[in-house]
Protein backbone atom coordinates (compact mmCIF):
# COMPACT_ATOMS: atom_id res chain seq x y z
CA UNK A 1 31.55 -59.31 74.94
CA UNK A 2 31.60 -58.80 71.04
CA UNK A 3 28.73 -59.46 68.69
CA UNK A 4 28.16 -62.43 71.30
CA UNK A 5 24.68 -64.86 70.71
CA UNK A 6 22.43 -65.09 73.36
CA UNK A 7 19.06 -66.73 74.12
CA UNK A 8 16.95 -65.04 76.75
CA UNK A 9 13.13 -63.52 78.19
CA UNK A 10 12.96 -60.16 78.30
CA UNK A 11 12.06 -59.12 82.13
CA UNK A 12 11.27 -55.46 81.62
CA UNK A 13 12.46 -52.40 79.70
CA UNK A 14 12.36 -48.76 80.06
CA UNK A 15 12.23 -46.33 76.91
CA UNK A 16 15.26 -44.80 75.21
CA UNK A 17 15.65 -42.14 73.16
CA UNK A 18 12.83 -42.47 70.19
CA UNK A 19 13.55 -45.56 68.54
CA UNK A 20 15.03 -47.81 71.31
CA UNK A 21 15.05 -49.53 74.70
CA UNK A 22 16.80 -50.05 77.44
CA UNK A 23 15.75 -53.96 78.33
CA UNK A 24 16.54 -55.80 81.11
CA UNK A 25 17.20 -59.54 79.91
CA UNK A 26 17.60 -62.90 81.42
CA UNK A 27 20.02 -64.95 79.40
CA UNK A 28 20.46 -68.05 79.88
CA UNK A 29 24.00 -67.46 79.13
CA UNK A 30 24.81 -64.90 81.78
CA UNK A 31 22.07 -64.62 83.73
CA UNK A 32 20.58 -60.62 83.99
CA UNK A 33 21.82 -58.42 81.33
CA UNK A 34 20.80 -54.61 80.85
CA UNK A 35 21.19 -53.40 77.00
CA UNK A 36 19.91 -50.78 74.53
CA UNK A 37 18.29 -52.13 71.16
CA UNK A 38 15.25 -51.55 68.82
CA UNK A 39 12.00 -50.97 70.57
CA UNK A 40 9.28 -54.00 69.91
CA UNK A 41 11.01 -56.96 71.69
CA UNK A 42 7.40 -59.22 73.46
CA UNK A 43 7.39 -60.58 76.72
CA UNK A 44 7.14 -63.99 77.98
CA UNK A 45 8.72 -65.00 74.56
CA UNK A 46 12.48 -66.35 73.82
CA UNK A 47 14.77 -64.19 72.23
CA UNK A 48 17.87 -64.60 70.60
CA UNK A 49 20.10 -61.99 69.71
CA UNK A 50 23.76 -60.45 69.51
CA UNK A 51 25.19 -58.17 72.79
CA UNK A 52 27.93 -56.12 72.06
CA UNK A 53 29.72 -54.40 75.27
CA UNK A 54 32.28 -54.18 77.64
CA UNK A 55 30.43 -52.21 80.33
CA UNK A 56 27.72 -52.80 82.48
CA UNK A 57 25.24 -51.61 79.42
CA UNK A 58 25.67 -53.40 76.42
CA UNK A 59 24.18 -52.88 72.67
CA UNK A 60 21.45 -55.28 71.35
CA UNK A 61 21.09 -56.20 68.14
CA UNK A 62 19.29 -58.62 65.76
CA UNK A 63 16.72 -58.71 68.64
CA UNK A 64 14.24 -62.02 67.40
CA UNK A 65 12.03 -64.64 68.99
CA UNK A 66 13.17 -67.98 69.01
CA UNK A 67 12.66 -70.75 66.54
CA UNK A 68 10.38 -73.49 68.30
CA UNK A 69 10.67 -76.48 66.43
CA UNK A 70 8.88 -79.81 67.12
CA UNK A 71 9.33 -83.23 65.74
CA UNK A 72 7.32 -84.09 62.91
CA UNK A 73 6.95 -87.46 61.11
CA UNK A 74 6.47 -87.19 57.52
CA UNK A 75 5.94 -90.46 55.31
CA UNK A 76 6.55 -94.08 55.56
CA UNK A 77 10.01 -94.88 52.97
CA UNK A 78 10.16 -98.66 53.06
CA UNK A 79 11.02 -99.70 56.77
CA UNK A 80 11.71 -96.26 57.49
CA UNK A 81 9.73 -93.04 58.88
CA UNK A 82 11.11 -89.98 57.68
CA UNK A 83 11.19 -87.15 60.09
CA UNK A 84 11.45 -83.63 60.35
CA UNK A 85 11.84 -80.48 62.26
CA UNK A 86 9.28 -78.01 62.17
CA UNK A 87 8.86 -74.80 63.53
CA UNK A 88 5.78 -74.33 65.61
CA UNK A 89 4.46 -70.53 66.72
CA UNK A 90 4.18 -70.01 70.68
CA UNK A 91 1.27 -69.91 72.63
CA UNK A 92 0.68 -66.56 74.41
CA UNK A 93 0.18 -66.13 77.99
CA UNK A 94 -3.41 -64.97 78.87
CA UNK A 95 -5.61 -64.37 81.90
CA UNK A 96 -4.66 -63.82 84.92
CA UNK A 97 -1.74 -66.18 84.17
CA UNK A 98 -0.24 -62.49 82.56
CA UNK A 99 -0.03 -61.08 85.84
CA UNK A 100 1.31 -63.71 87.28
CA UNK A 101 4.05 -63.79 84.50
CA UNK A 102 4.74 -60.24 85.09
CA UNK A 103 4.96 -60.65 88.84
CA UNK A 104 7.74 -63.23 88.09
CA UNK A 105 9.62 -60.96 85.45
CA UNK A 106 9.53 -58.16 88.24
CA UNK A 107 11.10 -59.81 91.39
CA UNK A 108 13.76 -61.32 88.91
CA UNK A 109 14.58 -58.14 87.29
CA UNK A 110 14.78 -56.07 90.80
CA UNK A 111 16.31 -59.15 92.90
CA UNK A 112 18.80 -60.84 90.39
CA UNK A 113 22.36 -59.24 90.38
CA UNK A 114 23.86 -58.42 86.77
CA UNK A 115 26.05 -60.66 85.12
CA UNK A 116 25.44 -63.50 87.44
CA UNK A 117 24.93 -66.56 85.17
CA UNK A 118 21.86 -68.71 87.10
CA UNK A 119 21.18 -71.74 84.36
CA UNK A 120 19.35 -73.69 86.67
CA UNK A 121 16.72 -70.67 88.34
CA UNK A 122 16.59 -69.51 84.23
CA UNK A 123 15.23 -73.47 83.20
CA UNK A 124 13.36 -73.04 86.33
CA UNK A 125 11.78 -69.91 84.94
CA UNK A 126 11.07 -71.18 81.58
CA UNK A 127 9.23 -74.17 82.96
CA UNK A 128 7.18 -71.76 85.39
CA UNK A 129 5.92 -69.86 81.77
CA UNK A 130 5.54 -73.02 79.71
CA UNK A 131 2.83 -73.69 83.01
CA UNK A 132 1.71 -70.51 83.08
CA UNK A 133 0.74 -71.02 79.54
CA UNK A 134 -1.89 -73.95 79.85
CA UNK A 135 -5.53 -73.45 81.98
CA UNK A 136 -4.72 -73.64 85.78
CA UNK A 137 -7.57 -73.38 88.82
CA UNK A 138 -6.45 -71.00 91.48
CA UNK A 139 -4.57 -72.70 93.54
CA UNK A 140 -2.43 -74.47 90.37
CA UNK A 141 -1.71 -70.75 89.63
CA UNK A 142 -0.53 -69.54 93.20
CA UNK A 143 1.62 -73.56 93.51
CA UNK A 144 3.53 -71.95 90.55
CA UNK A 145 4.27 -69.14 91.81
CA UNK A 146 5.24 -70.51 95.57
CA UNK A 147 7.45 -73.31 93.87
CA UNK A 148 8.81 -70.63 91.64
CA UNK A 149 9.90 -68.42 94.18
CA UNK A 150 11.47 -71.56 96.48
CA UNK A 151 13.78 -71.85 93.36
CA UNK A 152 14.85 -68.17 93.25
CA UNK A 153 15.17 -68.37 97.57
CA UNK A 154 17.76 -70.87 96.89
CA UNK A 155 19.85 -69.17 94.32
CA UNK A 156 20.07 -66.42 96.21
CA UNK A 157 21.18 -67.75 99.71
CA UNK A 158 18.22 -68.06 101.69
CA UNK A 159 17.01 -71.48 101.63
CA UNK A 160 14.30 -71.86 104.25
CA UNK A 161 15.20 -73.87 107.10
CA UNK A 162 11.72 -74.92 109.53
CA UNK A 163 12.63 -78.13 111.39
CA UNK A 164 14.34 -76.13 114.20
CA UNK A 165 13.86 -72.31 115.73
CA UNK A 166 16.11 -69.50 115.99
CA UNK A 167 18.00 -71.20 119.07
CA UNK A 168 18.18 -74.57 116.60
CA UNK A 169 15.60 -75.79 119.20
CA UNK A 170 12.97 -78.54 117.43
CA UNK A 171 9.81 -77.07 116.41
CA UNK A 172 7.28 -77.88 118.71
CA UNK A 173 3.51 -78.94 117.56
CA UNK A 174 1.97 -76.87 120.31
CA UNK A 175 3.58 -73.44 120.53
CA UNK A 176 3.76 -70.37 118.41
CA UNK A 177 6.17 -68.92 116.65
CA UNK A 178 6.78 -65.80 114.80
CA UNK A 179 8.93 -65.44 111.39
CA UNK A 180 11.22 -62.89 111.13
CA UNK A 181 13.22 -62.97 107.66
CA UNK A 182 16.62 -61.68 109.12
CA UNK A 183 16.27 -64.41 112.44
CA UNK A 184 14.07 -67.16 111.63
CA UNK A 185 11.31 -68.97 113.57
CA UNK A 186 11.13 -67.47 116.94
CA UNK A 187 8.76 -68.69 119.86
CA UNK A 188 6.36 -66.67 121.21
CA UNK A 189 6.24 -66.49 124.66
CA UNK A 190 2.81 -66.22 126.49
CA UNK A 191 2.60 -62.38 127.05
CA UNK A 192 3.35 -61.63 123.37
CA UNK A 193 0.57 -64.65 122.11
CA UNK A 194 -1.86 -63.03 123.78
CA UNK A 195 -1.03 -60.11 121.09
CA UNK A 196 -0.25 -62.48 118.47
CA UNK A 197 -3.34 -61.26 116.25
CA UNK A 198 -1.60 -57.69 116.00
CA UNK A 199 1.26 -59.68 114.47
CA UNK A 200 -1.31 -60.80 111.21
CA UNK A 201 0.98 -62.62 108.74
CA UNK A 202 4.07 -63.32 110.55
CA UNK A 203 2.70 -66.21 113.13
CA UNK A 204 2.38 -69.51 112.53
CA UNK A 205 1.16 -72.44 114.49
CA UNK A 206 4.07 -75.31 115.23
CA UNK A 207 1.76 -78.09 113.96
CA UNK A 208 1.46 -75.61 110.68
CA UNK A 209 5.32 -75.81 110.45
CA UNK A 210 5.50 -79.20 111.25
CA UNK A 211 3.16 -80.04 108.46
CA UNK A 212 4.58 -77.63 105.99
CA UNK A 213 8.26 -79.68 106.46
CA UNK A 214 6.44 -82.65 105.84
CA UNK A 215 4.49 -82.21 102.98
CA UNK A 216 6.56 -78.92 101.00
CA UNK A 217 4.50 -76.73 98.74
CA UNK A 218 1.26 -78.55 98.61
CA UNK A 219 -2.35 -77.50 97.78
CA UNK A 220 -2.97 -78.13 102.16
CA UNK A 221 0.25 -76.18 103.13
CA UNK A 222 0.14 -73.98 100.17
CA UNK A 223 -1.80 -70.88 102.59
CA UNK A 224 1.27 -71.21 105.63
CA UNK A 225 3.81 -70.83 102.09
CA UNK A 226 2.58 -68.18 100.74
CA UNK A 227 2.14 -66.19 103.91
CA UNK A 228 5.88 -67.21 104.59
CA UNK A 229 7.29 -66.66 101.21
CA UNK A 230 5.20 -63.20 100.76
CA UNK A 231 7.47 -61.98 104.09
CA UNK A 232 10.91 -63.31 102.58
CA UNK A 233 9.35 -61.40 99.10
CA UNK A 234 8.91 -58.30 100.90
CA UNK A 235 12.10 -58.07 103.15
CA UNK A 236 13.92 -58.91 99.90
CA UNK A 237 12.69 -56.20 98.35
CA UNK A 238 12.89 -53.81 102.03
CA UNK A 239 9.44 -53.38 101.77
CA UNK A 240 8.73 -51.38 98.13
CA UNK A 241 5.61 -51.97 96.80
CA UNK A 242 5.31 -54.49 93.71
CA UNK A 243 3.78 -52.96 90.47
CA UNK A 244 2.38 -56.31 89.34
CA UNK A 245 1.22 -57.37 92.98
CA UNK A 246 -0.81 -53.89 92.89
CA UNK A 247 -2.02 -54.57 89.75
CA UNK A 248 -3.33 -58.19 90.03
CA UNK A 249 -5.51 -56.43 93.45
CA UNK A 250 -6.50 -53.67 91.35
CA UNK A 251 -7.88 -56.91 88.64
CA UNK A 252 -9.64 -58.33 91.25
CA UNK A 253 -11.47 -55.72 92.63
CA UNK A 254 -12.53 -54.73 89.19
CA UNK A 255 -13.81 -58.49 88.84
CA UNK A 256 -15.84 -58.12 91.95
């Protein structure tokens, strides 16, 4: 890779010597990129710039944000409206729509492999911002997220399968079943239901299931999903502690 353009968000970055940065970027060209350039480069933003590298650590340069141009029309020539493109400055992400950004950024940046081009989960990613960008109620803000992460499940190999168990038996409306992340949807047997409030987060009812298949990510299913997802999240990640999840709680019990 010589002096090569790329467009991407920049997940996170670590500093480097006075001056610089080592950034961790998600290119829409080649997916997760780790580089050195000039300290300054804004979140949630696109960036275009040059990378310059053979290795695993490449050199950014020329680090800017992206033009955003929309369509304007102009004036009325005879039969004709002239047109033009005009650039436009971004909106910023604020709220609690910033954690949730960040919380996105970090289980990208420590889940993604380098150099693994992902087009589709990076369009996927700069849809979930564009949303993350306009006033959401709760539950619009958590949908987001849940859809978000079903995306980055399925780039990764471990699209969710709940019509049938562990044993590929159908999931039945009236028993109990556990999710483990490694296995699947395993019934409970009677002996371990009667413990099954010990197990918190990781049972779920069959109807539950049944209506989760049904209806996907859904402001009535959206509770089972992110107890689900949250497990998937965690084994992912064998069970280190998020910085952003830790400080979205720490937000909300300053709010209360």
């Amino acid at each position: 890779m010589r002096n090569e353009a790329l467009i991407g968000y920049l997940l996170h970055q670590r500093p480097y010597q006075e001056k610089r940065a080592l950034y961790y970027l998600f290119s829409q060209q080649h997916g997760v990129i780790h580089g050195i350039g000039k300290k300054g480069a804004p979140l949630f933003m696109p960036l275009q710039l040059f990378a310059t590298g053979k290795r695993d650590l490449k050199t950014f340069s020329q680090i800017n944000i992206a033009p955003q141009y929309v369509v304007q029309t102009d004036v009325l020539l005879e039969d004709a409206t002239a047109k033009t493109l005009t650039a436009i400055p971004y909106e910023n992400i604020t709220g609690q729509q910033q954690y949730a950004a960040l919380y996105l950024n970090e289980i990208l940046w420590r889940l993604l492999p380098t150099e693994d081009p992902m087009p589709i989960l990076w369009q996927h990613y700069q849809d979930s911002l564009d949303r993350l960008k306009q006033p959401l109620s709760a539950n619009e803000l958590r949908l987001c997220l849940r859809q978000f992460e079903q995306y980055l499940f399925n780039e990764l190999g471990f699209a969710l399968t709940l019509t049938h168990d562990n044993v590929q038996d159908s999931i039945e409306p009236h028993s109990v079943y556990r999710f483990l992340p490694d296995v699947g949807l395993v019934p409970i047997v009677q002996a371990e239901f009667l413990d099954s409030a010990s197990l918190g987060r990781t049972v779920f009812e069959g109807n539950e299931i049944v209506l989760m298949v049904e209806q996907g990510i859904s402001d009535v299913t959206l509770n089972a999903w992110s107890r689900l997802h949250r497990q998937l999240i965690d084994h992912l990640l064998d069970y280190q502690p998020l910085q952003s999840r830790l400080l979205w709680q720490q937000q909300q019990r300053y709010q209360l």
